[in-house]
C-alpha atoms as a PDB file:
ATOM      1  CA  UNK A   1      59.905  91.337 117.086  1.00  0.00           C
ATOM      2  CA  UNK A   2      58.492  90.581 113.785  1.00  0.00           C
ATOM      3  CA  UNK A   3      55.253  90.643 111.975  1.00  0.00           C
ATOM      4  CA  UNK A   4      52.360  87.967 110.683  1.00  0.00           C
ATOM      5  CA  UNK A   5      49.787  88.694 108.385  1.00  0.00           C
ATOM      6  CA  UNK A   6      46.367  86.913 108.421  1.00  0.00           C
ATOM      7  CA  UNK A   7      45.204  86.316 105.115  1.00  0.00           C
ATOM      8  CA  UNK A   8      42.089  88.517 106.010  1.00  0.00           C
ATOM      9  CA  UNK A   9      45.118  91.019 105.605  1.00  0.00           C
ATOM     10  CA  UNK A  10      45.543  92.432 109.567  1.00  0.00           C
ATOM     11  CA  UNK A  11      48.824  92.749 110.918  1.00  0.00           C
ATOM     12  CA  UNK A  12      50.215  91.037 114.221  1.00  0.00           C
ATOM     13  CA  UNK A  13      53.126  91.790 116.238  1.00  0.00           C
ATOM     14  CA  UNK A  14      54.602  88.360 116.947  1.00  0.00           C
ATOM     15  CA  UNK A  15      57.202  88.313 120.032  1.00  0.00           C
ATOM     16  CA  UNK A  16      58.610  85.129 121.685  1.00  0.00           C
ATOM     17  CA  UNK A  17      57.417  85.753 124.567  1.00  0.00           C
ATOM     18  CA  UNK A  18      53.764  86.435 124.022  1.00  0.00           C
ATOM     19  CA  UNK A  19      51.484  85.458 121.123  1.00  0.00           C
ATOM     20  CA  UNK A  20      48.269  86.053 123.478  1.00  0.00           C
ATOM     21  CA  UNK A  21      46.368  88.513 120.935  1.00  0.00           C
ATOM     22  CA  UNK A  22      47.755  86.602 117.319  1.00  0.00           C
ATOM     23  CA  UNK A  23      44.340  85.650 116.124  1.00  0.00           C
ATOM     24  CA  UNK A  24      41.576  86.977 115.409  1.00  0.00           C
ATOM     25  CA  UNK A  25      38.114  84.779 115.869  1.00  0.00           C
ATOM     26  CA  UNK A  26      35.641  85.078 113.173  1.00  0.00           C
ATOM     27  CA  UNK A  27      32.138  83.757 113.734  1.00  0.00           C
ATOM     28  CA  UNK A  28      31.149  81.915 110.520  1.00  0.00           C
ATOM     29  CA  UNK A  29      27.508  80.377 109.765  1.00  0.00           C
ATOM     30  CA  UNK A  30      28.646  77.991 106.972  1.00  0.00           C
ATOM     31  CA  UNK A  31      26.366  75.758 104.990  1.00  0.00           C
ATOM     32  CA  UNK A  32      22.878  74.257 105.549  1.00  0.00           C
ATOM     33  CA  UNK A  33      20.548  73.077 108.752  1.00  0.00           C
ATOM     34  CA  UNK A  34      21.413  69.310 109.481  1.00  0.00           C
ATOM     35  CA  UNK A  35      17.987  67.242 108.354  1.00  0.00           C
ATOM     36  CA  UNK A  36      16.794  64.450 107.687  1.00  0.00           C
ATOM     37  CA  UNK A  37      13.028  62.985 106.840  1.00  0.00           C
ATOM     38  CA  UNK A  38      11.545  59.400 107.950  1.00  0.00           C
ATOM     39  CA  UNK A  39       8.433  58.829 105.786  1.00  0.00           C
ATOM     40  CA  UNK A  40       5.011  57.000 108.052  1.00  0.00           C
ATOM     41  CA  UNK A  41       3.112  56.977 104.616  1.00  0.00           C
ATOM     42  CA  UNK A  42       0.979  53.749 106.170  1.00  0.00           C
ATOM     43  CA  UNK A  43      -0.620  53.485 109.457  1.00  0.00           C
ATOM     44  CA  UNK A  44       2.797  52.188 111.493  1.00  0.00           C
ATOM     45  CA  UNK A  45       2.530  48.470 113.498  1.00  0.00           C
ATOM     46  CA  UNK A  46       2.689  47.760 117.491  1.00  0.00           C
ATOM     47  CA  UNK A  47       5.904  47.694 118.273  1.00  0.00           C
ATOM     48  CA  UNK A  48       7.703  49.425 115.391  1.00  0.00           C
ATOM     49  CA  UNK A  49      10.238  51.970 116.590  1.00  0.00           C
ATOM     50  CA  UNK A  50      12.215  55.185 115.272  1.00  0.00           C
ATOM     51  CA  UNK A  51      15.828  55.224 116.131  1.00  0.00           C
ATOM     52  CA  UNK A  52      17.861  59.304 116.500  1.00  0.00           C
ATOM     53  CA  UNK A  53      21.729  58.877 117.880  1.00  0.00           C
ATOM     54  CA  UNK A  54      20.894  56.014 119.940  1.00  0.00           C
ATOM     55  CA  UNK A  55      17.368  57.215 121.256  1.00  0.00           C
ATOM     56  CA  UNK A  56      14.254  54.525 120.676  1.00  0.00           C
ATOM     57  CA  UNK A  57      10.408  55.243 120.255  1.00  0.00           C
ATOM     58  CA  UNK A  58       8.022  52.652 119.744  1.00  0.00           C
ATOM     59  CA  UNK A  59       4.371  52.896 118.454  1.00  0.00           C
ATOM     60  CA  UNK A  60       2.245  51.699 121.102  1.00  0.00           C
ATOM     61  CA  UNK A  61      -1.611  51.293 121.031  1.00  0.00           C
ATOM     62  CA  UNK A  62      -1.393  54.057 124.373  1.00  0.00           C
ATOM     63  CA  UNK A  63       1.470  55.789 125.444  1.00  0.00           C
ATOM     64  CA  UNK A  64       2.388  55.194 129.327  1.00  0.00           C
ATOM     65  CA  UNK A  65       6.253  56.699 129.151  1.00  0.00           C
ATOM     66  CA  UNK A  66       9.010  59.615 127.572  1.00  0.00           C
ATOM     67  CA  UNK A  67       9.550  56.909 124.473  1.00  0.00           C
ATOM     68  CA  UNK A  68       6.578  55.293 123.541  1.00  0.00           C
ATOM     69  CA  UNK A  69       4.255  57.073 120.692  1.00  0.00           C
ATOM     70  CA  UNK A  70       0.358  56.056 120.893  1.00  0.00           C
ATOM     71  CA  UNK A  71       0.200  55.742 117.121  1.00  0.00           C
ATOM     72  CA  UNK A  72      -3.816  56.736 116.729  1.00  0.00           C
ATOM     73  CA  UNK A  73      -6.011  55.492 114.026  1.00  0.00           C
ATOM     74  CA  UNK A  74      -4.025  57.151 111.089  1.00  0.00           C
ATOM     75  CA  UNK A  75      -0.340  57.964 109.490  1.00  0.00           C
ATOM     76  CA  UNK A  76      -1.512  61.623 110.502  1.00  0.00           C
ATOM     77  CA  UNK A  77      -2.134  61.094 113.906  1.00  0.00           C
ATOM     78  CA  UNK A  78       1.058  58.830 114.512  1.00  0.00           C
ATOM     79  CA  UNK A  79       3.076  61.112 112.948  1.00  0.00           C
ATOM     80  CA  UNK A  80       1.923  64.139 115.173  1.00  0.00           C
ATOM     81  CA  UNK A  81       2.544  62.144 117.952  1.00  0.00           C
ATOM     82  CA  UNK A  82       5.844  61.000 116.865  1.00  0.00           C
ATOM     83  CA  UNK A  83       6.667  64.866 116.517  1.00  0.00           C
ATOM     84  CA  UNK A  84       5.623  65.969 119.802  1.00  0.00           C
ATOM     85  CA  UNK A  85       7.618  62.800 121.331  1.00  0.00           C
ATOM     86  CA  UNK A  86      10.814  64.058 119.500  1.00  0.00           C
ATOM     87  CA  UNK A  87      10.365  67.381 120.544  1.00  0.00           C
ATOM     88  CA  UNK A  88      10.086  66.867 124.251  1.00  0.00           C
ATOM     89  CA  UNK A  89      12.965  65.108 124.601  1.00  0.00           C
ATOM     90  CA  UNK A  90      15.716  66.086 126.573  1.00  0.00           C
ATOM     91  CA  UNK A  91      18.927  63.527 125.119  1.00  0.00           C
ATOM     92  CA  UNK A  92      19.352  65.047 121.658  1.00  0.00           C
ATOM     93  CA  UNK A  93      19.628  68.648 120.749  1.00  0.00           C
ATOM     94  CA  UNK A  94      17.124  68.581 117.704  1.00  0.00           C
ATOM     95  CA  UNK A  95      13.376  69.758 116.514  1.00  0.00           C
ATOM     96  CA  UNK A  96      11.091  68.017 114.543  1.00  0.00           C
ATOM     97  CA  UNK A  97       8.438  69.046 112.297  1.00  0.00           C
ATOM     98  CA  UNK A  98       5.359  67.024 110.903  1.00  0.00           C
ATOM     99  CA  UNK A  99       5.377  66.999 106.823  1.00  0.00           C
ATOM    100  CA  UNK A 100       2.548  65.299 104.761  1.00  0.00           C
ATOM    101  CA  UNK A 101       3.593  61.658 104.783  1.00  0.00           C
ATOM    102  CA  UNK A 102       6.794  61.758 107.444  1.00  0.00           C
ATOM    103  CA  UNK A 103       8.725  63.635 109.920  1.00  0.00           C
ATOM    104  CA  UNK A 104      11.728  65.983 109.606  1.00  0.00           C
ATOM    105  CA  UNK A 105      14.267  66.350 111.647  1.00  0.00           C
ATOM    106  CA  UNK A 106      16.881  68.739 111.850  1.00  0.00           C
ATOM    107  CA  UNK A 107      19.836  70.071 114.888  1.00  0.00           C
ATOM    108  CA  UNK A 108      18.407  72.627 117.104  1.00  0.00           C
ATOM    109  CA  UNK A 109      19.903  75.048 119.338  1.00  0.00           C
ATOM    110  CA  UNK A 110      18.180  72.958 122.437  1.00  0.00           C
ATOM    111  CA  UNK A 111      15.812  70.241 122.454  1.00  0.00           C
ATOM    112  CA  UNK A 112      12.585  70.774 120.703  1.00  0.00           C
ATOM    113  CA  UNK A 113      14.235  74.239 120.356  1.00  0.00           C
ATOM    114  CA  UNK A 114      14.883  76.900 117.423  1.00  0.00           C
ATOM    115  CA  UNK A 115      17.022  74.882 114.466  1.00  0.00           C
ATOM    116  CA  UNK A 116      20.981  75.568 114.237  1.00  0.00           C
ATOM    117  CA  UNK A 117      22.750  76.094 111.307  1.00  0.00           C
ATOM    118  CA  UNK A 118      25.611  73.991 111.351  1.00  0.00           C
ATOM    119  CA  UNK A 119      25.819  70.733 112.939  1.00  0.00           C
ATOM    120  CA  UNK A 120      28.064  69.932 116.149  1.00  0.00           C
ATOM    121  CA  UNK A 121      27.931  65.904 116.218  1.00  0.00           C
ATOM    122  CA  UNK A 122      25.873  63.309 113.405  1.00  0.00           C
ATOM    123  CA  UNK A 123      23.544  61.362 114.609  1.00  0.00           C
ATOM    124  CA  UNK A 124      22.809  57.546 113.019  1.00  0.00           C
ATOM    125  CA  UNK A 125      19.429  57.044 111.881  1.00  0.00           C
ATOM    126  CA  UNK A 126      17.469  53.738 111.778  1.00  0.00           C
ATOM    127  CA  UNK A 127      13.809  52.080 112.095  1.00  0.00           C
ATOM    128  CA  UNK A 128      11.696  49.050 112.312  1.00  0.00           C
ATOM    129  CA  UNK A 129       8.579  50.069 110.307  1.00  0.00           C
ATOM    130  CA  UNK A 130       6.908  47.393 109.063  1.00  0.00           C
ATOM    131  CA  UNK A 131       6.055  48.923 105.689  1.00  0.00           C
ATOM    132  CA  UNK A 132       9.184  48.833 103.503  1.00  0.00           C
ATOM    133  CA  UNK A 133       8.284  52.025 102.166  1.00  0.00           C
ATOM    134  CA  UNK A 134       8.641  54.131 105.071  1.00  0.00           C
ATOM    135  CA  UNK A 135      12.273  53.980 105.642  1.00  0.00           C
ATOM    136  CA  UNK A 136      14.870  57.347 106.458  1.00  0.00           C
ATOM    137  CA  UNK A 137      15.912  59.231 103.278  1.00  0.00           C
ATOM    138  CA  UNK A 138      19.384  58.789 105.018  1.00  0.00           C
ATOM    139  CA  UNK A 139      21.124  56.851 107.332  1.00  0.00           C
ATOM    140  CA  UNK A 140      22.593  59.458 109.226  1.00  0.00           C
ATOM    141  CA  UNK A 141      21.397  63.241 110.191  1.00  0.00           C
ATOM    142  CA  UNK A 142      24.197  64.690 109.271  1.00  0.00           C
ATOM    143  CA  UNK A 143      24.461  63.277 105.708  1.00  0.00           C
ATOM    144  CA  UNK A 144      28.419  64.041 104.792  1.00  0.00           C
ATOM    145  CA  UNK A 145      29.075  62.326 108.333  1.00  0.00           C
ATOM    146  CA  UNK A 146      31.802  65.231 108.695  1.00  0.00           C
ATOM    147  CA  UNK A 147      31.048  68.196 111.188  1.00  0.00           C
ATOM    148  CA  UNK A 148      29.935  71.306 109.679  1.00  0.00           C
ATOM    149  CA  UNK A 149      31.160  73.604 111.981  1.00  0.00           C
ATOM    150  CA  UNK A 150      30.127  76.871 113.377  1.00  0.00           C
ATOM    151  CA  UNK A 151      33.402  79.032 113.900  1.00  0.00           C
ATOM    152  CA  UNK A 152      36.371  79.184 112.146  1.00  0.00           C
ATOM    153  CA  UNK A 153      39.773  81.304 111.952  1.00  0.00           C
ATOM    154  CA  UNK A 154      42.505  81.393 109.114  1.00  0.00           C
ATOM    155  CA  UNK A 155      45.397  82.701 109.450  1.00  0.00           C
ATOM    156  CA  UNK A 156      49.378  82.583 107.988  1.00  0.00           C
ATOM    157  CA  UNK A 157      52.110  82.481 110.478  1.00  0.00           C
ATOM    158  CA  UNK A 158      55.940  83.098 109.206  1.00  0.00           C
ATOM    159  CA  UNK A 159      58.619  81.509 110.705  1.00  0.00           C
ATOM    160  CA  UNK A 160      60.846  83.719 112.829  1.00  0.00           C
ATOM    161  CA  UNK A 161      64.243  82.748 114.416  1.00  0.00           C
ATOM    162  CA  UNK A 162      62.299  83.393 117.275  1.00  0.00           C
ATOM    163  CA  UNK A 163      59.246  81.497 117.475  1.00  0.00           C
ATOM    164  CA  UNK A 164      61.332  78.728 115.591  1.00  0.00           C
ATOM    165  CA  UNK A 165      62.836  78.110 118.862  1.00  0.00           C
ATOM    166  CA  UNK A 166      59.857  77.194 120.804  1.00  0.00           C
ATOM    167  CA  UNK A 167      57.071  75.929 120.389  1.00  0.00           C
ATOM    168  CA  UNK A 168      53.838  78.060 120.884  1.00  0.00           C
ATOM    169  CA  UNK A 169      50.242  77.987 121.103  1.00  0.00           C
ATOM    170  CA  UNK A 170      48.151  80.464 119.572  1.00  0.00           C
ATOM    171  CA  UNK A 171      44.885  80.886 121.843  1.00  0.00           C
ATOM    172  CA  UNK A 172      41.111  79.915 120.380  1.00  0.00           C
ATOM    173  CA  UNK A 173      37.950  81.639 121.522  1.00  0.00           C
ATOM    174  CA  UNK A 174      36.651  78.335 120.956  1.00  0.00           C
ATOM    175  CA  UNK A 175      37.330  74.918 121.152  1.00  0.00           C
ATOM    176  CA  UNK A 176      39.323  73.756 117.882  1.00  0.00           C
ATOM    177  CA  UNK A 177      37.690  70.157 116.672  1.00  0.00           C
ATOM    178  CA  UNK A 178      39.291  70.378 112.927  1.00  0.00           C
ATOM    179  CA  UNK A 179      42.886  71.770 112.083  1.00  0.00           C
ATOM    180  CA  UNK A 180      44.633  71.984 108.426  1.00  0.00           C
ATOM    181  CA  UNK A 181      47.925  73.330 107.968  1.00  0.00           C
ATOM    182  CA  UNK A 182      50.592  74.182 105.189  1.00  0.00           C
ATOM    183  CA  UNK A 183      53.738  75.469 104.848  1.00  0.00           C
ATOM    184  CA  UNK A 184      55.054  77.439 101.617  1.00  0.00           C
ATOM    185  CA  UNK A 185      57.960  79.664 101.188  1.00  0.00           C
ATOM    186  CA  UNK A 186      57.929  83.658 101.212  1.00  0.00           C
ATOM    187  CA  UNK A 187      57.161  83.455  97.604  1.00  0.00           C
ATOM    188  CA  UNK A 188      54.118  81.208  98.644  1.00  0.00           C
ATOM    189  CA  UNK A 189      55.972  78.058  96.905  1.00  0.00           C
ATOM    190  CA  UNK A 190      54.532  74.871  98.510  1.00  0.00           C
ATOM    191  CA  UNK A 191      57.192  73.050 101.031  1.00  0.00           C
ATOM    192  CA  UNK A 192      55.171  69.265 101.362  1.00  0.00           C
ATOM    193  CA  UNK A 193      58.474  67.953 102.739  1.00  0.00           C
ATOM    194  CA  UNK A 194      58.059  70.238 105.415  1.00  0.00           C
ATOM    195  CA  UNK A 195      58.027  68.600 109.232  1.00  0.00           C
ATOM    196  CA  UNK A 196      56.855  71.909 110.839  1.00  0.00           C
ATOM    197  CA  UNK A 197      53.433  70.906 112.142  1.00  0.00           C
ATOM    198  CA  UNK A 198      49.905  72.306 114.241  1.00  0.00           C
ATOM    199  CA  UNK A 199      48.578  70.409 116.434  1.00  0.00           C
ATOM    200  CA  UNK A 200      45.133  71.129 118.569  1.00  0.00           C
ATOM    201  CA  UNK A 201      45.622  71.400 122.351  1.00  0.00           C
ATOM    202  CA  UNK A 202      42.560  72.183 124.894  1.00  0.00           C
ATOM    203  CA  UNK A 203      43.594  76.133 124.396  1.00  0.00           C
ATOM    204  CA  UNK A 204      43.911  76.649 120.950  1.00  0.00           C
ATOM    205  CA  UNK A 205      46.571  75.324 117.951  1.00  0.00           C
ATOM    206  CA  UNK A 206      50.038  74.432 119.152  1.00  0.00           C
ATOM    207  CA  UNK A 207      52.870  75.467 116.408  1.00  0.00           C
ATOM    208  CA  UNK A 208      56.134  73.809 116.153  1.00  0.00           C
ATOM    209  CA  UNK A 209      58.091  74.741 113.809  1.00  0.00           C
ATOM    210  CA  UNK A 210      61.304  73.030 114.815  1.00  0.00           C
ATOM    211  CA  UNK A 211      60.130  69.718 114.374  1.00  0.00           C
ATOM    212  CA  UNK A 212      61.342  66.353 112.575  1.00  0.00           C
ATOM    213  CA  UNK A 213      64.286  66.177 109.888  1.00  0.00           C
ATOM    214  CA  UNK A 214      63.026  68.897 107.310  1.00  0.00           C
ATOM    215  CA  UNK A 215      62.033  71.796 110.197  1.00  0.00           C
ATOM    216  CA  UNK A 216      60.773  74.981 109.022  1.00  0.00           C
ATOM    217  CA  UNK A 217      63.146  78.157 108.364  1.00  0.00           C
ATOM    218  CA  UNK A 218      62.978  81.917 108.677  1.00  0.00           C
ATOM    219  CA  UNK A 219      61.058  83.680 106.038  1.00  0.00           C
ATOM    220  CA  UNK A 220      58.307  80.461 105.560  1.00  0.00           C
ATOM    221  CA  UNK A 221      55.130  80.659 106.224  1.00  0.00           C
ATOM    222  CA  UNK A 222      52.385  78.376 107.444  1.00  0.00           C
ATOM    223  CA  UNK A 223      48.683  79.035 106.808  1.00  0.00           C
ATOM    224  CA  UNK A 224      46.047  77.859 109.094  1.00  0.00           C
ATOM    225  CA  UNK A 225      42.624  76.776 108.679  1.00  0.00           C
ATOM    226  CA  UNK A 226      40.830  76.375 112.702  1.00  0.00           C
ATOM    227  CA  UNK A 227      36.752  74.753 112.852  1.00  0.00           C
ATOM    228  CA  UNK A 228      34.755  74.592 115.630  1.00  0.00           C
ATOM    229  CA  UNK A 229      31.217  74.492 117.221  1.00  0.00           C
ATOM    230  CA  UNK A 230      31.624  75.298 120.778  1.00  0.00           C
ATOM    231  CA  UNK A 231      33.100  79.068 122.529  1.00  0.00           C
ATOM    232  CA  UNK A 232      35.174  78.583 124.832  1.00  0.00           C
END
């Protein structure tokens, strides 16, 4: 029997027989709502569409299905009806509001529903308005194109001659999309030659740290950084 600590600083009893309980899930909201705006600051054309992950709707003089948007006599009125389009749908999880001259977007919790912080996919933006003005203010929703996830855990786990033997998995409450790993020494000296790796499996993070030519050894450590969006 020996001991990790989590860099949160709570102990766990690691055996090699069960590492059930290791980790410790921590809920994080980190960083901003997913949005983007499309400006309509001129009445838009027949025919002209807005494009959200792979989802079409096209201006039409009157609107006789799900993704065509009766565009009205104004930029006002088109882009109310644009909003109430987006918001009805049922393909993409995200809400849209009307703004002065345009539309914003952002993830939601459902479609049309209450906005999410953090963003679970990134969805490419794109349109055929005819005025070159009224373009996207980005070409994707999620602007960094990288997932910013809901849930994450961190934790250090230290090499035992036990757990060396065999490869483990340490359970997730949720399902791990993102994994970064290190190992350092018990004096916390970085060991980049080290094969030891973690690895995401449908459960949680798989450690092996009898792996390749330069395997870890007792006493060294490797920290883990988990991300996700969805519980399991």
């Amino acid at each position: 029997m020996s001991d990790g600590v989590t860099r949160r600083g709570k102990i766990f009893h690691m055996s090699s027989v069960e590492y059930k309980n290791l980790l410790q899930t921590i809920p994080v909201h980190k960083g901003i709502i997913g949005e983007a705006i499309i400006l309509i600051g001129t009445l838009p054309s027949i025919s002209d569409t807005v494009v959200i992950g792979g989802e079409t709707w096209t201006f039409v003089a009157s609107a006789a299905s799900t993704y065509q948007v009766t565009r009205g006599a104004s930029p006002a009125t088109a882009i109310a009806a644009l909003v109430a389009k987006i918001n009805a749908n049922t393909a993409l999880n995200i809400v849209a509001s009307a703004l002065p001259t345009g539309v914003k977007i952002r993830f939601a919790q459902s479609a049309g529903g209450t906005a999410r912080i953090g963003t679970p996919t990134s969805y490419a933006l794109s349109e055929t308005l005819t005025d070159a003005a009224d373009v996207w203010n980005q070409s994707n929703l999620n602007a960094t194109g990288q997932t910013n996830h809901i849930y994450e855990t961190h934790t250090d786990v230290t090499a035992t001659t036990e757990n060396i033997a065999t490869a483990f998995i340490i359970p997730m409450k949720f399902a791990v999309t993102t994994i970064r790993f290190r190992m350092v020494g018990s004096d916390g000296t970085p060991l980049p030659s080290c094969t030891a790796k973690a690895e995401i499996v449908s459960t949680g993070v798989k450690v092996t740290f009898r792996n390749g030519g330069d395997a870890a050894t007792a006493g060294q450590i490797m920290h883990i950084d988990a991300y996700g969006s969805t519980l399991l």
